[in-house]
PDB file of N, CA and C in Angstrom:
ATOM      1  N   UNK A   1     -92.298 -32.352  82.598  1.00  0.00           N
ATOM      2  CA  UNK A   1     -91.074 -32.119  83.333  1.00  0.00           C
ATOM      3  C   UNK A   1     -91.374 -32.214  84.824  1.00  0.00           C
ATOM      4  N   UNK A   2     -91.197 -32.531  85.667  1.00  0.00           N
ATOM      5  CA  UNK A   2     -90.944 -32.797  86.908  1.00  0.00           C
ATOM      6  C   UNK A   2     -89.914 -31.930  87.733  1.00  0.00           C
ATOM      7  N   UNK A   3     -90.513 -31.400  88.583  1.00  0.00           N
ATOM      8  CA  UNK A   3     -90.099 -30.401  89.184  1.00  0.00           C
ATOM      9  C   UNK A   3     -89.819 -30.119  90.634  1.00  0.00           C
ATOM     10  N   UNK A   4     -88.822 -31.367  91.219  1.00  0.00           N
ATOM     11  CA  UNK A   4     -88.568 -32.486  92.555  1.00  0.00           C
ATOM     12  C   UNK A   4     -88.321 -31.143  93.182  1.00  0.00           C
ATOM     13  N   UNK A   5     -88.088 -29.798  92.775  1.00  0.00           N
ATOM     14  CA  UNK A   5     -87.401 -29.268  94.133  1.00  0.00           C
ATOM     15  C   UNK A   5     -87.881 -27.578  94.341  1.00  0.00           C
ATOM     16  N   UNK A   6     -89.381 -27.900  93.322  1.00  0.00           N
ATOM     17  CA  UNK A   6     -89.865 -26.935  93.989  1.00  0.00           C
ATOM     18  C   UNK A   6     -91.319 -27.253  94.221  1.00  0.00           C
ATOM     19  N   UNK A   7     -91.605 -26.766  95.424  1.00  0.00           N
ATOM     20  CA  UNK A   7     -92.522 -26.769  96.370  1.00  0.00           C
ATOM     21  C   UNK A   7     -93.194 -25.485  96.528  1.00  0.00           C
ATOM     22  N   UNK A   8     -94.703 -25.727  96.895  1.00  0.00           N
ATOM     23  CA  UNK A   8     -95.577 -24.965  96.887  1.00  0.00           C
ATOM     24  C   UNK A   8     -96.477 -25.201  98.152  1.00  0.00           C
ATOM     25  N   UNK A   9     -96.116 -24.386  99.218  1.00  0.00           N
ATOM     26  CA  UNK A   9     -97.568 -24.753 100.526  1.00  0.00           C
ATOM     27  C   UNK A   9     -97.819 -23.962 101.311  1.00  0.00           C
ATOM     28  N   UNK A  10     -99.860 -23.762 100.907  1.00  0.00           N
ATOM     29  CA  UNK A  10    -100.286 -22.845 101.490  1.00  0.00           C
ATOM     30  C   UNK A  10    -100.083 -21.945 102.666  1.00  0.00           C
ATOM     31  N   UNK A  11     -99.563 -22.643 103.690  1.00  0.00           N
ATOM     32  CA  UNK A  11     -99.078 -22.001 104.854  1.00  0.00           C
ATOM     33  C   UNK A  11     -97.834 -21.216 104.468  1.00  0.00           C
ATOM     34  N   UNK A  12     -97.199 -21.381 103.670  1.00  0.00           N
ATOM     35  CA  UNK A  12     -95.555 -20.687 103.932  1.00  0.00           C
ATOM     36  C   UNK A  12     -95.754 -20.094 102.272  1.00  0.00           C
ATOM     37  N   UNK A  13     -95.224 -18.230 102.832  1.00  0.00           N
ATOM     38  CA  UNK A  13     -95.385 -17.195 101.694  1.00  0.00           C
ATOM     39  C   UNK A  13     -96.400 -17.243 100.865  1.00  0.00           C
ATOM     40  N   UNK A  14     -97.696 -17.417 101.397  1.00  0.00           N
ATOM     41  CA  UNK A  14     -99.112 -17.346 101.035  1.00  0.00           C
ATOM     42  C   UNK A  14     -99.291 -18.290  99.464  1.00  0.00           C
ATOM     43  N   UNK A  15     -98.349 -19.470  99.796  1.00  0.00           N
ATOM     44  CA  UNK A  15     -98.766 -20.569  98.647  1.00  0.00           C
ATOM     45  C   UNK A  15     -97.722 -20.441  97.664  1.00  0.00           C
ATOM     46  N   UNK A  16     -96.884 -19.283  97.472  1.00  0.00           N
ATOM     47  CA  UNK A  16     -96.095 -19.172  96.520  1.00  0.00           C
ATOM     48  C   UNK A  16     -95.056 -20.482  96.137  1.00  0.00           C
ATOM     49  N   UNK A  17     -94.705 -20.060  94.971  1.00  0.00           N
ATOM     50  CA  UNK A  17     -93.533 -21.411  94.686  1.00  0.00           C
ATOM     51  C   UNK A  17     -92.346 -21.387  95.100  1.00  0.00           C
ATOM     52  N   UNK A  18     -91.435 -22.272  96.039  1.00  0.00           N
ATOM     53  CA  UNK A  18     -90.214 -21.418  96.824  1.00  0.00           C
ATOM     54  C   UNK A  18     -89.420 -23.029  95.961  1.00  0.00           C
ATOM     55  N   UNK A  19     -88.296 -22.833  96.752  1.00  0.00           N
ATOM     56  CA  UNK A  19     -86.959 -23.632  96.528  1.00  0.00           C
ATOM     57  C   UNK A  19     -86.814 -24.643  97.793  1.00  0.00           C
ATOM     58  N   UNK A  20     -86.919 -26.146  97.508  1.00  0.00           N
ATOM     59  CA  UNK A  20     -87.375 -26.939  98.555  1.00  0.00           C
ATOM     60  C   UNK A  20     -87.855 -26.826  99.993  1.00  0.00           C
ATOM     61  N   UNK A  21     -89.151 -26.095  99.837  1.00  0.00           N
ATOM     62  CA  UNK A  21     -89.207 -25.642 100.903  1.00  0.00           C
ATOM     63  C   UNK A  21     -88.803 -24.420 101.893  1.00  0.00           C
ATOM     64  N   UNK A  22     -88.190 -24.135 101.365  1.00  0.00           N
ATOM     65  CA  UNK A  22     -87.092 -22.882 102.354  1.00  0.00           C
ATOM     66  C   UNK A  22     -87.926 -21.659 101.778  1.00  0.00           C
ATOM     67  N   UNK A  23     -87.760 -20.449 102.470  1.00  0.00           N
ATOM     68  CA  UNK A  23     -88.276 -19.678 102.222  1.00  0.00           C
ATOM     69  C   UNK A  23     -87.308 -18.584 101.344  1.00  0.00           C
ATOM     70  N   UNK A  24     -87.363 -19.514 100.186  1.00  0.00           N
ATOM     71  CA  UNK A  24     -86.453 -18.410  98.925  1.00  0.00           C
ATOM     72  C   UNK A  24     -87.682 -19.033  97.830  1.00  0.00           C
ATOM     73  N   UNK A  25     -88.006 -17.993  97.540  1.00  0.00           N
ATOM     74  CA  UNK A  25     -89.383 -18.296  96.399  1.00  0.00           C
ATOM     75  C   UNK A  25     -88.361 -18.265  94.778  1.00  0.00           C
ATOM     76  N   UNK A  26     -89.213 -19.098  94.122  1.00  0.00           N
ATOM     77  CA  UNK A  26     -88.692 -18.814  92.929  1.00  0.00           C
ATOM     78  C   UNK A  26     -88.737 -17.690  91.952  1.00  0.00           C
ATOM     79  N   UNK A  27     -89.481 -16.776  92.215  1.00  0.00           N
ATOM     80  CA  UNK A  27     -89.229 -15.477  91.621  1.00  0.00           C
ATOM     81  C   UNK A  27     -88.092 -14.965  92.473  1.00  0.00           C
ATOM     82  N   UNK A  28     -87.916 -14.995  93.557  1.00  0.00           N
ATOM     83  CA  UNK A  28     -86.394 -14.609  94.044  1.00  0.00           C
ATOM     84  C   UNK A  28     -85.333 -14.738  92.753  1.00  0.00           C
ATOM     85  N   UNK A  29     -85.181 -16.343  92.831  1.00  0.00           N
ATOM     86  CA  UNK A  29     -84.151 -16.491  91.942  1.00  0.00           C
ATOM     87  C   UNK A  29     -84.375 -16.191  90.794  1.00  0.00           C
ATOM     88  N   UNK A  30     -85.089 -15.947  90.302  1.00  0.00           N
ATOM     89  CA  UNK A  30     -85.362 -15.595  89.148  1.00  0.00           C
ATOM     90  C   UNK A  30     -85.069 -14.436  88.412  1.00  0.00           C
ATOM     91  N   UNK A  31     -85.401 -13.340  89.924  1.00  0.00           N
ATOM     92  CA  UNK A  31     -84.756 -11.829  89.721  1.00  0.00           C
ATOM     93  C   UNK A  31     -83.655 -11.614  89.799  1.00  0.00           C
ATOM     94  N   UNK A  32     -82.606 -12.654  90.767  1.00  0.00           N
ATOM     95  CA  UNK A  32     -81.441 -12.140  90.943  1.00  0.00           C
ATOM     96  C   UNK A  32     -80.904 -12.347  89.649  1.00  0.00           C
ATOM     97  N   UNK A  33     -81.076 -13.575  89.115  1.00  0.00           N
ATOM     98  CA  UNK A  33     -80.469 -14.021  87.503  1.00  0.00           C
ATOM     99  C   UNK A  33     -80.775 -13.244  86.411  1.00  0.00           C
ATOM    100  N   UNK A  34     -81.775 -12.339  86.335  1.00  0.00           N
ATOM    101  CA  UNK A  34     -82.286 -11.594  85.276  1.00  0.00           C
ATOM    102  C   UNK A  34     -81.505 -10.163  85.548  1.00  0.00           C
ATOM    103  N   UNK A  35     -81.388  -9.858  87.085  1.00  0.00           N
ATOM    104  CA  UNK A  35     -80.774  -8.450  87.472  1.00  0.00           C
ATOM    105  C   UNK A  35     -78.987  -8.890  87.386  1.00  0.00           C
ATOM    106  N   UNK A  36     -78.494 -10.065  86.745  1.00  0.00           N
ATOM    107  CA  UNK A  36     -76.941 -10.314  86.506  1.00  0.00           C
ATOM    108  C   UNK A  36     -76.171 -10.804  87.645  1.00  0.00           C
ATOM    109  N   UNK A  37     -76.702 -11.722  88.144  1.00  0.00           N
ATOM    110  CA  UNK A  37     -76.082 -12.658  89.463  1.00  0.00           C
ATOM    111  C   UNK A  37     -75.479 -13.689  88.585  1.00  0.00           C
ATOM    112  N   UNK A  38     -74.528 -14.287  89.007  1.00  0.00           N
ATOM    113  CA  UNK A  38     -74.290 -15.290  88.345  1.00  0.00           C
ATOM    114  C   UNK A  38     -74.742 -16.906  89.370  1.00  0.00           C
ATOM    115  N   UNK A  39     -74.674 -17.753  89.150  1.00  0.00           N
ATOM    116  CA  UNK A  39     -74.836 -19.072  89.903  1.00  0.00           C
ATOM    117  C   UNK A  39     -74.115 -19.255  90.952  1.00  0.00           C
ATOM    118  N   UNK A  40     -72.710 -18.491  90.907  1.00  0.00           N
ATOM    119  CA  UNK A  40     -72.007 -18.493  91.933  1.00  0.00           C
ATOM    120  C   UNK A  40     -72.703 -17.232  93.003  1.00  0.00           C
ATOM    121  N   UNK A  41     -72.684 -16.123  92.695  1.00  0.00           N
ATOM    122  CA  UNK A  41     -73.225 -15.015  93.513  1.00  0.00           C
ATOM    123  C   UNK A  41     -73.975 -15.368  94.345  1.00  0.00           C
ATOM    124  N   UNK A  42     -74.992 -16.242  93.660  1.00  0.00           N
ATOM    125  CA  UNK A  42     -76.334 -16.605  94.062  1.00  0.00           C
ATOM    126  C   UNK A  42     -76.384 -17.690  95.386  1.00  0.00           C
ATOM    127  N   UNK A  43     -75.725 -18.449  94.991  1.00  0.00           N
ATOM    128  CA  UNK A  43     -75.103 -19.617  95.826  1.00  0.00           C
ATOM    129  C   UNK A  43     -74.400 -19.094  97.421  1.00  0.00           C
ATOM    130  N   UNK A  44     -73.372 -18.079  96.667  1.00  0.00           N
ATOM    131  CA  UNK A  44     -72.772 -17.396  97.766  1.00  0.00           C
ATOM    132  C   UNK A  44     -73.556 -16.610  98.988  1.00  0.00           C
ATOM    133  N   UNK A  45     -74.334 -15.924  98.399  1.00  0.00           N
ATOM    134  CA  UNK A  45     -75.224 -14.998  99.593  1.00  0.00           C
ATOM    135  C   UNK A  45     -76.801 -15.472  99.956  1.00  0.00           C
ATOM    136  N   UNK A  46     -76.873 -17.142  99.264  1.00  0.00           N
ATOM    137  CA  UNK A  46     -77.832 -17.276  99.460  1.00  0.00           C
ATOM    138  C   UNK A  46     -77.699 -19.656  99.878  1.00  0.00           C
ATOM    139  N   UNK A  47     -76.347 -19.769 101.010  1.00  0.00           N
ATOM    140  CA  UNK A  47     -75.596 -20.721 101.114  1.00  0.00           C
ATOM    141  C   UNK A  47     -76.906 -22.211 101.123  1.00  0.00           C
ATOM    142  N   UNK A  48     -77.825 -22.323 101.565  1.00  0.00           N
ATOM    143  CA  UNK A  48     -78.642 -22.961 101.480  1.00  0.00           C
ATOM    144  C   UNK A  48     -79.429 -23.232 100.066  1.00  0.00           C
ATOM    145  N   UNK A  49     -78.668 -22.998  99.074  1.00  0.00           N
ATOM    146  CA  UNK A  49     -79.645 -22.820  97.621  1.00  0.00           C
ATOM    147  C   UNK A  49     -78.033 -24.025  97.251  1.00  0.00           C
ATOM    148  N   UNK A  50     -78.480 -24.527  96.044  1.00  0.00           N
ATOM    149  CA  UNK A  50     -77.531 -25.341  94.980  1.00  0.00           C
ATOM    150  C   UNK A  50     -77.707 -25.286  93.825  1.00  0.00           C
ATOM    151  N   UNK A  51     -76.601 -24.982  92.594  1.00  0.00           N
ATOM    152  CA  UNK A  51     -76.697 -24.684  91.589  1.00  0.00           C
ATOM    153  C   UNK A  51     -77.856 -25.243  90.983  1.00  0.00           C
ATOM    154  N   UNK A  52     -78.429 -26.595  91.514  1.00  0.00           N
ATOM    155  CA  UNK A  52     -79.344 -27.393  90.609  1.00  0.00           C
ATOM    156  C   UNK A  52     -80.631 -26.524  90.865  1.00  0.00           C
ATOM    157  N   UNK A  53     -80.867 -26.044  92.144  1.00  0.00           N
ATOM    158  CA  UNK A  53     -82.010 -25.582  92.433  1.00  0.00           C
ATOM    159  C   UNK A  53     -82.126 -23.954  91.261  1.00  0.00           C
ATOM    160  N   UNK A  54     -81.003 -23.582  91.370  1.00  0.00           N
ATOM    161  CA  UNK A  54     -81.503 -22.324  90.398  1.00  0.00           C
ATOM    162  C   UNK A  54     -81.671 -22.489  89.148  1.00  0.00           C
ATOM    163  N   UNK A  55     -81.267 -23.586  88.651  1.00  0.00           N
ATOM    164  CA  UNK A  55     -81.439 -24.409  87.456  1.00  0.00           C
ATOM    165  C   UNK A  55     -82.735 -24.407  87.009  1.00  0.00           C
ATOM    166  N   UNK A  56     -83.369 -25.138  88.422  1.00  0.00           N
ATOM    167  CA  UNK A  56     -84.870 -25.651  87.842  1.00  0.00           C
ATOM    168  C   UNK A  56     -85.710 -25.007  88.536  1.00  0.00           C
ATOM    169  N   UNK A  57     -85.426 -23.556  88.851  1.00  0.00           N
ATOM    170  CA  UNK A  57     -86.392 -22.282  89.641  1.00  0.00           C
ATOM    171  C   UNK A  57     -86.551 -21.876  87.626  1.00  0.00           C
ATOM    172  N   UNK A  58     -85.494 -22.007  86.763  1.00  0.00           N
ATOM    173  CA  UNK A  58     -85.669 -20.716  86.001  1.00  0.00           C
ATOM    174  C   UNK A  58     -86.577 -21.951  84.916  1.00  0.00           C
ATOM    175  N   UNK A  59     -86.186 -23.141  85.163  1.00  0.00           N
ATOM    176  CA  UNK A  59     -86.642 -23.806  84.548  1.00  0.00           C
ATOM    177  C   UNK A  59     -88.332 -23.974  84.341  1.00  0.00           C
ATOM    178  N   UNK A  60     -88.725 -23.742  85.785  1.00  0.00           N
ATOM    179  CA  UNK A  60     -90.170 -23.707  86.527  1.00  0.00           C
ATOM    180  C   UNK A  60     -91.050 -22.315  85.594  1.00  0.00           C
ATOM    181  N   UNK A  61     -90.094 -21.361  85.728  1.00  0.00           N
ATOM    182  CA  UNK A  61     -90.529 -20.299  84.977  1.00  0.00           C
ATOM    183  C   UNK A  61     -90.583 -20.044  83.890  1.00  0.00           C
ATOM    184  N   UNK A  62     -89.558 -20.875  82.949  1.00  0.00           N
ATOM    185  CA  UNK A  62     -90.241 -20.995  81.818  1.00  0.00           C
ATOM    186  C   UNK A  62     -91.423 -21.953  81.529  1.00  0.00           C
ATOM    187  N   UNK A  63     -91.464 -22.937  81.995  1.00  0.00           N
ATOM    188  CA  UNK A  63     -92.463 -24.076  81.896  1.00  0.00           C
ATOM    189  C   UNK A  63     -93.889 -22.794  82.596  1.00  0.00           C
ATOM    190  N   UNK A  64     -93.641 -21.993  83.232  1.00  0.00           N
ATOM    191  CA  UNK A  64     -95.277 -21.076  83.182  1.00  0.00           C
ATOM    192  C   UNK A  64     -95.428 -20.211  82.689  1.00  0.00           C
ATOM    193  N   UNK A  65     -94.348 -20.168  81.597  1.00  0.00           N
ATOM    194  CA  UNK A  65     -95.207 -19.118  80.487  1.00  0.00           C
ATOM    195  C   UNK A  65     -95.374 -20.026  79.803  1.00  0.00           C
ATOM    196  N   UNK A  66     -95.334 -20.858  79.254  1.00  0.00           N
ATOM    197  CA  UNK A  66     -95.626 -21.931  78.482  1.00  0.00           C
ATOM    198  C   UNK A  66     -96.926 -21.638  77.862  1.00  0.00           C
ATOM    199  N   UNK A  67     -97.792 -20.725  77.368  1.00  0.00           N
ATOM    200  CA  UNK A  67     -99.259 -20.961  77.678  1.00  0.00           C
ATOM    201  C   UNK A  67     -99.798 -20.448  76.155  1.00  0.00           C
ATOM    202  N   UNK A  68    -100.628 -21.090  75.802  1.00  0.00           N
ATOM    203  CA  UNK A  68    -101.146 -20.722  74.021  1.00  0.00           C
ATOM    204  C   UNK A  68    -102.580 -20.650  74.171  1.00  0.00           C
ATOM    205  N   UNK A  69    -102.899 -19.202  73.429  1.00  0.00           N
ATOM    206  CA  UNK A  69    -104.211 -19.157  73.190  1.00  0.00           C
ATOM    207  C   UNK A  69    -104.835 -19.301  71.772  1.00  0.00           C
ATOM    208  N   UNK A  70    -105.945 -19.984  71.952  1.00  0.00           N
ATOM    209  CA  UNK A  70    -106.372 -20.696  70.251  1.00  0.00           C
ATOM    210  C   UNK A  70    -107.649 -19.445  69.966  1.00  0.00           C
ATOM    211  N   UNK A  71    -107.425 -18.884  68.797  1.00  0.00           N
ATOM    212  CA  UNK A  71    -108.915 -18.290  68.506  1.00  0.00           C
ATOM    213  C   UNK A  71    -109.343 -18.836  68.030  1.00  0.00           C
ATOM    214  N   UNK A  72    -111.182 -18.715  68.390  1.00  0.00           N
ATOM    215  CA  UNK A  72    -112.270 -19.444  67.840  1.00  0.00           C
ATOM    216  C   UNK A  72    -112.588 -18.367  66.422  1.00  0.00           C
ATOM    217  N   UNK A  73    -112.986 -19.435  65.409  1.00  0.00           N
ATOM    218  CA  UNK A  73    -113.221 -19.117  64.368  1.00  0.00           C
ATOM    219  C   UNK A  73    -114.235 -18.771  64.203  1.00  0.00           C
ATOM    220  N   UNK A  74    -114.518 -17.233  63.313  1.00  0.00           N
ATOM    221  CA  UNK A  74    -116.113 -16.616  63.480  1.00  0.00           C
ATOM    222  C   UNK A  74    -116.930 -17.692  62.764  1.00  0.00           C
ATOM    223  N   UNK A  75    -118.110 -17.653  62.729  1.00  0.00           N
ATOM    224  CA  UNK A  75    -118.938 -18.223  62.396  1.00  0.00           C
ATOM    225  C   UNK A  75    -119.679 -17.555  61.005  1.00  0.00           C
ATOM    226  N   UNK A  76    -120.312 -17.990  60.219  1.00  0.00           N
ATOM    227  CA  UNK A  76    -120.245 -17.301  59.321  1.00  0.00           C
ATOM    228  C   UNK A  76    -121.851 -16.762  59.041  1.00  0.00           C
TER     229      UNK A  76
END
């Protein structure tokens, strides 16, 4: 998946993953949507964001839990 609109750089919010650049990290959005913002709310008090971007902030976050651990099989 490709992920055009979020950005990650070392200098700005110590590397974290924000929303093109701007300094709204994607756990931002992430919390407001989990604490019951809707897309509009979000949009509203936060005018520099676009529905697409909160789209693919939550999208980003699922794609990093994404993660499987294999156990190694004892040996006998």
């Amino acid at each position: 998946m490709d992920f055009d609109r979020i950005t990650a750089e070392p200098d700005k919010l110590e590397g974290r993953p924000t929303i093109r650049g701007l300094r709204i990290t994607v756990e931002t959005v992430v919390r407001l949507v989990a604490a019951g913002w809707s897309f509009d709310d979000i949009v509203s008090d936060y005018p520099d964001l676009e529905r697409a971007d909160i789209k693919q902030a939550l999208e980003y976050a699922a794609a990093s839990t994404n993660v499987h651990y294999y156990r190694l099989r004892e040996t006998a």
